[in-house]
Protein backbone atom coordinates (compact mmCIF):
# COMPACT_ATOMS: atom_id res chain seq x y z
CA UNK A 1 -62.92 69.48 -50.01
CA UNK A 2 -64.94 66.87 -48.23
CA UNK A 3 -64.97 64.96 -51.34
CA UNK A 4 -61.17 64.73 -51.65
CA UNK A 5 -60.86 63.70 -47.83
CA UNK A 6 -62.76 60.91 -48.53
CA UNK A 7 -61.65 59.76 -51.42
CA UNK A 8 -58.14 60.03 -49.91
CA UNK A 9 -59.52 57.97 -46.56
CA UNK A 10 -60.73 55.07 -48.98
CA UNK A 11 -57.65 55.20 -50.69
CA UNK A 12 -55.55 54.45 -47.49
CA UNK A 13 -57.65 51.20 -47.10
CA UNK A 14 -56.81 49.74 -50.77
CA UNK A 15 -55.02 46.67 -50.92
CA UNK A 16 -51.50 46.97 -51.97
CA UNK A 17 -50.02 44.79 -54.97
CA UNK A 18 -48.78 42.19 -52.46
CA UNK A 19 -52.39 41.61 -51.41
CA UNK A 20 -53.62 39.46 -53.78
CA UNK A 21 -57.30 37.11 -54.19
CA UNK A 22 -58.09 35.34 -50.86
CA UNK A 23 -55.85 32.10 -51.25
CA UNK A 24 -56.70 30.73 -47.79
CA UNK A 25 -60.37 28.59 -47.57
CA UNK A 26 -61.56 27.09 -44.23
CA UNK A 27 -62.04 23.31 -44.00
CA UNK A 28 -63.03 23.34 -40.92
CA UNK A 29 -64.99 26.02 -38.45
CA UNK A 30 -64.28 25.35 -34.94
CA UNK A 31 -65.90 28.15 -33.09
CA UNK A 32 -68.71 27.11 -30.62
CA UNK A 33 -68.69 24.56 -27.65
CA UNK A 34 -65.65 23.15 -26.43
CA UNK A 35 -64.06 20.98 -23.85
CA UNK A 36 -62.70 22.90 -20.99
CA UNK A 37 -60.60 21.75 -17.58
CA UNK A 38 -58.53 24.32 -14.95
CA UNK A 39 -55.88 22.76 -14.10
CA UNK A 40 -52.53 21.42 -15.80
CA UNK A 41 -51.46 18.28 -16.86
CA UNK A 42 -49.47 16.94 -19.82
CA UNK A 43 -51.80 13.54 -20.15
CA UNK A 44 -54.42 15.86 -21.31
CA UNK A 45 -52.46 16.24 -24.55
CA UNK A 46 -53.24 12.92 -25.50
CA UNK A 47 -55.69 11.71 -27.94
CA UNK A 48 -57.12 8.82 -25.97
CA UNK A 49 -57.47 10.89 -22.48
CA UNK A 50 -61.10 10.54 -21.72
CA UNK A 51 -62.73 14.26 -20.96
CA UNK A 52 -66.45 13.15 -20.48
CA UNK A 53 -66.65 15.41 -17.33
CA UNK A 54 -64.68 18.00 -18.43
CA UNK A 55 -66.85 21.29 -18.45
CA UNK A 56 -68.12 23.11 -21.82
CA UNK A 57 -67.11 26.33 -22.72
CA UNK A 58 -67.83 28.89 -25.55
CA UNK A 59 -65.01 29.82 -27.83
CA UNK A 60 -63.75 32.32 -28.55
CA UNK A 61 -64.73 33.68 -25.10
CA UNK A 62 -62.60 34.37 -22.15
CA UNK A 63 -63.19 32.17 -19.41
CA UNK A 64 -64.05 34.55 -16.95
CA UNK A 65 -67.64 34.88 -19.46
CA UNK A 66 -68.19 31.33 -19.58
CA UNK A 67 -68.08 31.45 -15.23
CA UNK A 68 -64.38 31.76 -13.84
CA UNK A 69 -64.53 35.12 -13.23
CA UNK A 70 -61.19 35.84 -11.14
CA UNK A 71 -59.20 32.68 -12.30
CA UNK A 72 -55.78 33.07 -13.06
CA UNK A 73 -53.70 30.14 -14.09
CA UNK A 74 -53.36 27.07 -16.08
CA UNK A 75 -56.55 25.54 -17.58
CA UNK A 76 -56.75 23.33 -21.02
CA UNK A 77 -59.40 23.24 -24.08
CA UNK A 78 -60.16 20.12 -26.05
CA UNK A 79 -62.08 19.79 -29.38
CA UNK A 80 -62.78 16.60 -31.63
CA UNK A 81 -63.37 17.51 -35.36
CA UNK A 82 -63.39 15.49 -39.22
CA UNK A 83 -61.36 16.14 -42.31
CA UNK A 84 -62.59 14.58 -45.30
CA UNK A 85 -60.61 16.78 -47.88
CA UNK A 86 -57.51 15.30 -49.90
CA UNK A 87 -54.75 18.15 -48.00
CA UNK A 88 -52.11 15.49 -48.68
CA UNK A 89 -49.72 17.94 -50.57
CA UNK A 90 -51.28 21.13 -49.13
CA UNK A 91 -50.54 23.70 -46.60
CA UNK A 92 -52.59 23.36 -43.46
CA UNK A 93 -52.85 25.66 -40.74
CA UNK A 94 -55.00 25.53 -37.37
CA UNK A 95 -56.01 29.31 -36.54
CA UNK A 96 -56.88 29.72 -32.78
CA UNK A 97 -57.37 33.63 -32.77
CA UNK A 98 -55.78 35.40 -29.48
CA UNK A 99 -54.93 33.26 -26.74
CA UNK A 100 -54.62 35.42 -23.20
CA UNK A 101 -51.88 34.82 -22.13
CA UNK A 102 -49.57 32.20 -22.92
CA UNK A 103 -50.50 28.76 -24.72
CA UNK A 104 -49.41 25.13 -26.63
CA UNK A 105 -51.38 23.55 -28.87
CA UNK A 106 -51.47 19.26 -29.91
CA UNK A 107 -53.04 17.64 -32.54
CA UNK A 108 -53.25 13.78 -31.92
CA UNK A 109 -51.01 14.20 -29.77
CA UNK A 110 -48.58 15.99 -31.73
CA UNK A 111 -47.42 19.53 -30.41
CA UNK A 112 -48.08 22.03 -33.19
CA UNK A 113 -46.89 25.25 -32.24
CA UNK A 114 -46.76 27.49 -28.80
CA UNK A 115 -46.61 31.40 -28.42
CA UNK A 116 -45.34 33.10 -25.15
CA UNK A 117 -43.17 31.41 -21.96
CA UNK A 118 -45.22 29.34 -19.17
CA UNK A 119 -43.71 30.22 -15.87
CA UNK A 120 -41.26 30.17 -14.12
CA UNK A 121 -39.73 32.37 -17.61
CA UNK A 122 -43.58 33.57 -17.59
CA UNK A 123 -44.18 36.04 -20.85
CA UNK A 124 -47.15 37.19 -22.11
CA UNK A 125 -47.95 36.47 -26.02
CA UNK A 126 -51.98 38.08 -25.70
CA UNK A 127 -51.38 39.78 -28.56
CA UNK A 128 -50.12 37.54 -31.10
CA UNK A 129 -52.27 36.00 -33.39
CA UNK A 130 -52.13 32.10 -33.56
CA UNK A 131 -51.34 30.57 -36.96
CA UNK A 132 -49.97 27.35 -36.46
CA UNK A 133 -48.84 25.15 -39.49
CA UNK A 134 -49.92 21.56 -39.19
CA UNK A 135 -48.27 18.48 -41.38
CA UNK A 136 -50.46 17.28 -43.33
CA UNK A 137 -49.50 13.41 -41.67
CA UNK A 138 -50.71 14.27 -38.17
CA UNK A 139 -54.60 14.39 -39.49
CA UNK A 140 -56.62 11.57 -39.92
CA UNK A 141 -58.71 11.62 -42.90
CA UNK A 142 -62.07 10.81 -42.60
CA UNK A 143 -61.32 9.72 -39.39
CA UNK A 144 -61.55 11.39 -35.81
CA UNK A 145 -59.15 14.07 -35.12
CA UNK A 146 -58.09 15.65 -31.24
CA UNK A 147 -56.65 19.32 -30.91
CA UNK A 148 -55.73 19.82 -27.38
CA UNK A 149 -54.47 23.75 -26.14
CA UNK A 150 -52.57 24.56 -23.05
CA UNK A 151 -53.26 27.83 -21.52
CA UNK A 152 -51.48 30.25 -18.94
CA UNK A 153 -53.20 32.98 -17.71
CA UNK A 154 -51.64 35.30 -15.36
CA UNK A 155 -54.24 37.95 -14.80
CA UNK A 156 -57.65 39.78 -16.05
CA UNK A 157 -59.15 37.90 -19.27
CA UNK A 158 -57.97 34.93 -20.05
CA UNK A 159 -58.24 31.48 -22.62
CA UNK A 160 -59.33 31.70 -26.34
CA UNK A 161 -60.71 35.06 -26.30
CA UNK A 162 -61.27 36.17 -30.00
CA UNK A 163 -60.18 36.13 -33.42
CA UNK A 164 -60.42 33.17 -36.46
CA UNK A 165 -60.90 29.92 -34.69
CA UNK A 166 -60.39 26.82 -37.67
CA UNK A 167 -58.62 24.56 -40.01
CA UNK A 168 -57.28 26.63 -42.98
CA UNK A 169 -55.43 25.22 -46.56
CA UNK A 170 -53.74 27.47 -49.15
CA UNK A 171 -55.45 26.55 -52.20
CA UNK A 172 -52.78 27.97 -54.17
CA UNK A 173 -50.27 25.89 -54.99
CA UNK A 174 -49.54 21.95 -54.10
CA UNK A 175 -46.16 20.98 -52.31
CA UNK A 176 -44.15 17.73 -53.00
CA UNK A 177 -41.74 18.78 -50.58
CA UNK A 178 -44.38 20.40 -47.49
CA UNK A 179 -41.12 21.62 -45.09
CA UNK A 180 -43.62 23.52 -42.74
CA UNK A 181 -43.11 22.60 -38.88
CA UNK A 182 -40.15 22.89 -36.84
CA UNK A 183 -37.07 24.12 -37.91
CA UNK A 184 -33.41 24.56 -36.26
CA UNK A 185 -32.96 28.27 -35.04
CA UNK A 186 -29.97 30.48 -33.88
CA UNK A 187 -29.41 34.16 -33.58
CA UNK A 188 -26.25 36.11 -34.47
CA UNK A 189 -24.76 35.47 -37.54
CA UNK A 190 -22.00 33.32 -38.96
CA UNK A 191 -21.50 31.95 -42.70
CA UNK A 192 -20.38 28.51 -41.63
CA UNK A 193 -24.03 28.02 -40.76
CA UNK A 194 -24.45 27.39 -44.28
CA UNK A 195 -22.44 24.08 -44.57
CA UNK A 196 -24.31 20.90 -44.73
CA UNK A 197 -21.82 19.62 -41.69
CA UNK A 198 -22.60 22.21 -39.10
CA UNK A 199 -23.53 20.76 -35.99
CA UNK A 200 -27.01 22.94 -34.94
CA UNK A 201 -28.01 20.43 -32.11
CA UNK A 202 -28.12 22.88 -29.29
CA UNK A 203 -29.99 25.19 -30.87
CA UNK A 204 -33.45 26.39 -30.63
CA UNK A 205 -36.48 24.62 -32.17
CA UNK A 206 -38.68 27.16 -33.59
CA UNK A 207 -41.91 26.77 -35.57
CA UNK A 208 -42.23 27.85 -39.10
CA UNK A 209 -43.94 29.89 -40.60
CA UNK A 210 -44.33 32.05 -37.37
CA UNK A 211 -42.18 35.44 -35.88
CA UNK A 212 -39.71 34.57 -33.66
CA UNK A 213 -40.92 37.04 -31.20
CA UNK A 214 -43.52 35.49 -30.01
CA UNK A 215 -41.14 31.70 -29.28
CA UNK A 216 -39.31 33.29 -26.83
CA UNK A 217 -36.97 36.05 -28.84
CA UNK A 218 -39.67 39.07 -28.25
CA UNK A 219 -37.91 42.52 -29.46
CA UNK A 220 -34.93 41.34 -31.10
CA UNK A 221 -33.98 42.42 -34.02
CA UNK A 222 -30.42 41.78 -36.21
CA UNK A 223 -29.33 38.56 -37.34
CA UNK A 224 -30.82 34.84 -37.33
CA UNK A 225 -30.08 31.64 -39.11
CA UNK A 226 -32.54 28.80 -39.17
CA UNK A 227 -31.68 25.44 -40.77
CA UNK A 228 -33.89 22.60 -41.67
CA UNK A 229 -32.84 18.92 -42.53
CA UNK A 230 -35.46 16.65 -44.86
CA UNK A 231 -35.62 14.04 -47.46
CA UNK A 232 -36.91 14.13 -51.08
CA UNK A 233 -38.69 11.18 -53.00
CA UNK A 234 -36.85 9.92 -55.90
CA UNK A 235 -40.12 10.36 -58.26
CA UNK A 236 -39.31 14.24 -58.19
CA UNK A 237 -35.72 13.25 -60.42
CA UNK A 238 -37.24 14.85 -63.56
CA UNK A 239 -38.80 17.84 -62.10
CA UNK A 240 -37.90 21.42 -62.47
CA UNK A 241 -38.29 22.40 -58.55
CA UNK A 242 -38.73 25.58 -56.92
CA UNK A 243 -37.91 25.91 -53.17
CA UNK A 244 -40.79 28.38 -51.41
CA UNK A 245 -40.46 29.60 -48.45
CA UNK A 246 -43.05 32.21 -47.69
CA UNK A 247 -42.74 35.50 -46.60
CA UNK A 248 -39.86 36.34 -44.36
CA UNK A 249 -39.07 39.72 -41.98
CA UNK A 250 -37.03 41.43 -43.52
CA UNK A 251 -34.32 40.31 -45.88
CA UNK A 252 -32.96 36.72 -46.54
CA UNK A 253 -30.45 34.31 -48.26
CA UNK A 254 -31.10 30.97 -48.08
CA UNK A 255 -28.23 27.93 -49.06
CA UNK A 256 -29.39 24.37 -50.01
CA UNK A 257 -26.42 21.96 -49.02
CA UNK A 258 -23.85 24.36 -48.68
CA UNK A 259 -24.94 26.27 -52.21
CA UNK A 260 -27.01 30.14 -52.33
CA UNK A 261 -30.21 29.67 -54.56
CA UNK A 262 -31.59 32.66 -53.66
CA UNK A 263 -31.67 36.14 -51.66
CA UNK A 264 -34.28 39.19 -51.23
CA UNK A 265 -32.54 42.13 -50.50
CA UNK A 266 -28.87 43.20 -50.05
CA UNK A 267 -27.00 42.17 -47.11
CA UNK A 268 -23.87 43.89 -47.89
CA UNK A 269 -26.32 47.37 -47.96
CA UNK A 270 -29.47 47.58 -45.86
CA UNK A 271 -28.01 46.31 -42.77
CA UNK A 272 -25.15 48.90 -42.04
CA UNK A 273 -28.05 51.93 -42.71
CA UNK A 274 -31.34 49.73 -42.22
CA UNK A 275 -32.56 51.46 -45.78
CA UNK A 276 -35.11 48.76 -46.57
CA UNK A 277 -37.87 48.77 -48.94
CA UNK A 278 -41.11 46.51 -48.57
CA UNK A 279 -38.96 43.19 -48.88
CA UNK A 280 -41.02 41.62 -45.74
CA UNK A 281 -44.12 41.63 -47.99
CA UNK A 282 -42.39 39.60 -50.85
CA UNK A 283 -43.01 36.07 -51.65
CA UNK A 284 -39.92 33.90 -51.73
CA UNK A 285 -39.52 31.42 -54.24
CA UNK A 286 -36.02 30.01 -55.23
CA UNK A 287 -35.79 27.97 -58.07
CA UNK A 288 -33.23 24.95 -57.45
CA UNK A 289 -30.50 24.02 -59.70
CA UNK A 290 -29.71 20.85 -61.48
CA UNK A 291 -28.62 17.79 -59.73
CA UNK A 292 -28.30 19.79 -56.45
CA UNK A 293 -31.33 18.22 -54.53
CA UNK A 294 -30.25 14.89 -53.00
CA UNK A 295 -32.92 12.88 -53.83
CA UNK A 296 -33.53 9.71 -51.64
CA UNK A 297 -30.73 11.18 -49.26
CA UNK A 298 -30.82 13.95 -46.46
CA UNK A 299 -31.06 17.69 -47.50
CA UNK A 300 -30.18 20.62 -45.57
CA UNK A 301 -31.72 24.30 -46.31
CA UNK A 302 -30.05 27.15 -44.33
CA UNK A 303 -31.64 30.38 -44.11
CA UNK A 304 -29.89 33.47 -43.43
CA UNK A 305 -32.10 36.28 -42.13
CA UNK A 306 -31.83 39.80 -40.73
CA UNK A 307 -34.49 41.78 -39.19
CA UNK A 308 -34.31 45.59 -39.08
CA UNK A 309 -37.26 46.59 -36.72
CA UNK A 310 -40.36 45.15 -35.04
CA UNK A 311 -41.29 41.42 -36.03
CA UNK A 312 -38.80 39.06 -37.37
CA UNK A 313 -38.33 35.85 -39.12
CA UNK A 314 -40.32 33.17 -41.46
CA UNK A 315 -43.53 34.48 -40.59
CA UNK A 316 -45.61 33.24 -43.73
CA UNK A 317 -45.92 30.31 -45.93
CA UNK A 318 -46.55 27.83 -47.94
CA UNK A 319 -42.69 26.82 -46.94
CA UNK A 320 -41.96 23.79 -49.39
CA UNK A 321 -40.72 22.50 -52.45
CA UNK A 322 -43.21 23.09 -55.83
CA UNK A 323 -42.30 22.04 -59.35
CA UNK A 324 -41.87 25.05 -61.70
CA UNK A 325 -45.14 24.47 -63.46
CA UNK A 326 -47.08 24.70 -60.42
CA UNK A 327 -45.07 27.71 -59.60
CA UNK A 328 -46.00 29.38 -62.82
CA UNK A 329 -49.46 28.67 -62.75
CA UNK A 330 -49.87 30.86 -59.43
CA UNK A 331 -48.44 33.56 -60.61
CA UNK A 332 -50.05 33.55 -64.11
CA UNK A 333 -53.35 32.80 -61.47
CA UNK A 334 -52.36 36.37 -59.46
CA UNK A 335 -51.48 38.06 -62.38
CA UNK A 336 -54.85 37.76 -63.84
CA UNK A 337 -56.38 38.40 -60.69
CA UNK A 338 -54.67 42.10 -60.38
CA UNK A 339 -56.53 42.98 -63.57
CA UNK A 340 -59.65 42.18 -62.62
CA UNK A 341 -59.41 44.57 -59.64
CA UNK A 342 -59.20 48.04 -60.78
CA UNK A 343 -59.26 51.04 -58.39
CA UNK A 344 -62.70 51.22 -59.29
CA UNK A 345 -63.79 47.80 -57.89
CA UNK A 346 -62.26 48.43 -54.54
CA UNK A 347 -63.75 52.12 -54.55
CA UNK A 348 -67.30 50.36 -55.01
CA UNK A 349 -66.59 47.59 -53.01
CA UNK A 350 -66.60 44.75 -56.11
């Protein structure tokens, strides 16, 4: 009987068929000393502030370790750090762990991505993991880059307390088209948002790939559009293209100017009895027809989502355009990757 428990308890922790080979490598480890100021203000964002007094601090850590025990409020973190890797058509991200409580983060001066509500509309992101995905324009290569944070903490631990702190590209597949960053973002739902035309300039600016719960829509679920405008090189007019965009919470349909490439799951259906199946976990990839990319002219994607329960939104990339036979090879990479790992290898740790 104790046999069969245990094999039943290693079972639980077997990776399902959407967990495939590790496609994410580190280019850059930035755990250990960095720059460190209490305080706030904006200048600090920039890459040619001078910080030669600022104080050093250990992260991850919380702040009250590394000798503010008791402070509560805004402080910032610098870090200088090299890229020497080619990432021009791959997709970057800058992982900063768990930030306690609420935080924005610049490279070279460019703001990246934020999680939680500085005061006066204070809210608490501490639990939310920080992925932020970076274009790959705003490093320098081979050159000096800056990555500046903004922190607000409002009480007990607080700064860059734990988690994966670095500079991480998906080996996986190259983008011609990378369309991570900001995108346009509105809830409630309306199919006009699909026309090339609309006029989305009061809404939202969200970043993608990240859940919309932690930018300032925390526990709402139903439905959201986001819309994203962008420009494709003329060299790509003989390609067979593929529009990716990641994994998404829970089920999707996404237009490109005006026209639906693509959906993952049934929007006449789940959303009147919320009957969904495992549709969050699924990679999207949308293959684009014929003459309908715009090349050397301005593009708009519109994505239609609806979110059932707890997170929502584009939570997962790569988010980007990919020719077909890039496409292919990933999954003909992942396919042979599920038969090397048998029950067996997990069981036995291989």
């Amino acid at each position: 009987m104790i046999k069969i428990y245990l094999l039943l308890s290693l079972l639980i922790i077997i990776p399902s068929k959407h967990i495939l080979a590790d496609e994410w490598r580190e280019l850059v480890n930035l755990k250990g000393s960095w720059k460190f100021n209490i305080g706030d203000n904006m200048e600090w964002s920039k890459v040619e502030y001078n910080d030669f007094d600022w104080e050093k601090i250990r992260v991850p850590s919380s702040w009250e370790d590394e000798g503010f025990h008791g402070y509560n409020g805004y402080a910032w973190y610098r870090q200088k750090f090299y890229i020497t890797n080619n990432i021009k058509n791959k997709s970057v991200y800058i992982s900063l762990g768990y930030i306690d409580d609420v935080d924005e983060v610049y490279l070279n001066g460019h703001l990246i991505g934020s999680s939680g509500s500085f005061p006066p509309n204070y809210r608490t992101a501490y639990n939310a993991f920080r992925k932020y995905p970076v274009s790959p324009n705003y490093f320098n290569t081979d050159e000096e880059n800056v990555i500046a944070v903004r922190v607000y903490d409002a009480q007990q631990f607080g700064g860059i307390v734990s988690g994966e702190i670095s500079v991480m590209v998906f080996e996986s597949i190259d983008l011609e088209v990378n369309l991570e960053g900001f995108w346009k973002f509105n809830i409630g739902d309306d199919l006009l948002r699909k026309e090339p035309d609309f006029n989305d300039q009061d809404w939202d600016s969200l970043s993608v790939p990240s859940k919309w719960e932690t930018q300032g829509y925390f526990g709402y679920d139903g439905f959201a559009w986001y819309r994203k405008s962008f420009y494709a090189d003329i060299v790509l007019e003989d390609e067979e293209l593929v529009l990716l965009l990641g994994k998404i919470d829970d089920i999707d349909e996404c237009y490109l100017n005006g026209q639906l490439i693509g959906n993952t799951g049934d929007f006449e259906v789940t959303p009147k009895i919320n009957n969904f199946r495992d549709e969050w976990q699924e990679l999207r990839g949308y293959y684009i027809p014929n003459n309908l990319l715009r090349l050397g002219e301005e593009n708009i994607i519109s994505v239609r989502v609806y979110d059932g329960t707890l997170d929502g939104g584009m939570y997962q990339g790569p988010i980007g355009i990919t020719t077909q036979a890039e496409y292919r090879n990933y999954w003909k990479l992942h396919k042979r990757e599920r038969r090397k790992k048998s029950f067996w290898d997990y069981f036995f740790g291989n």
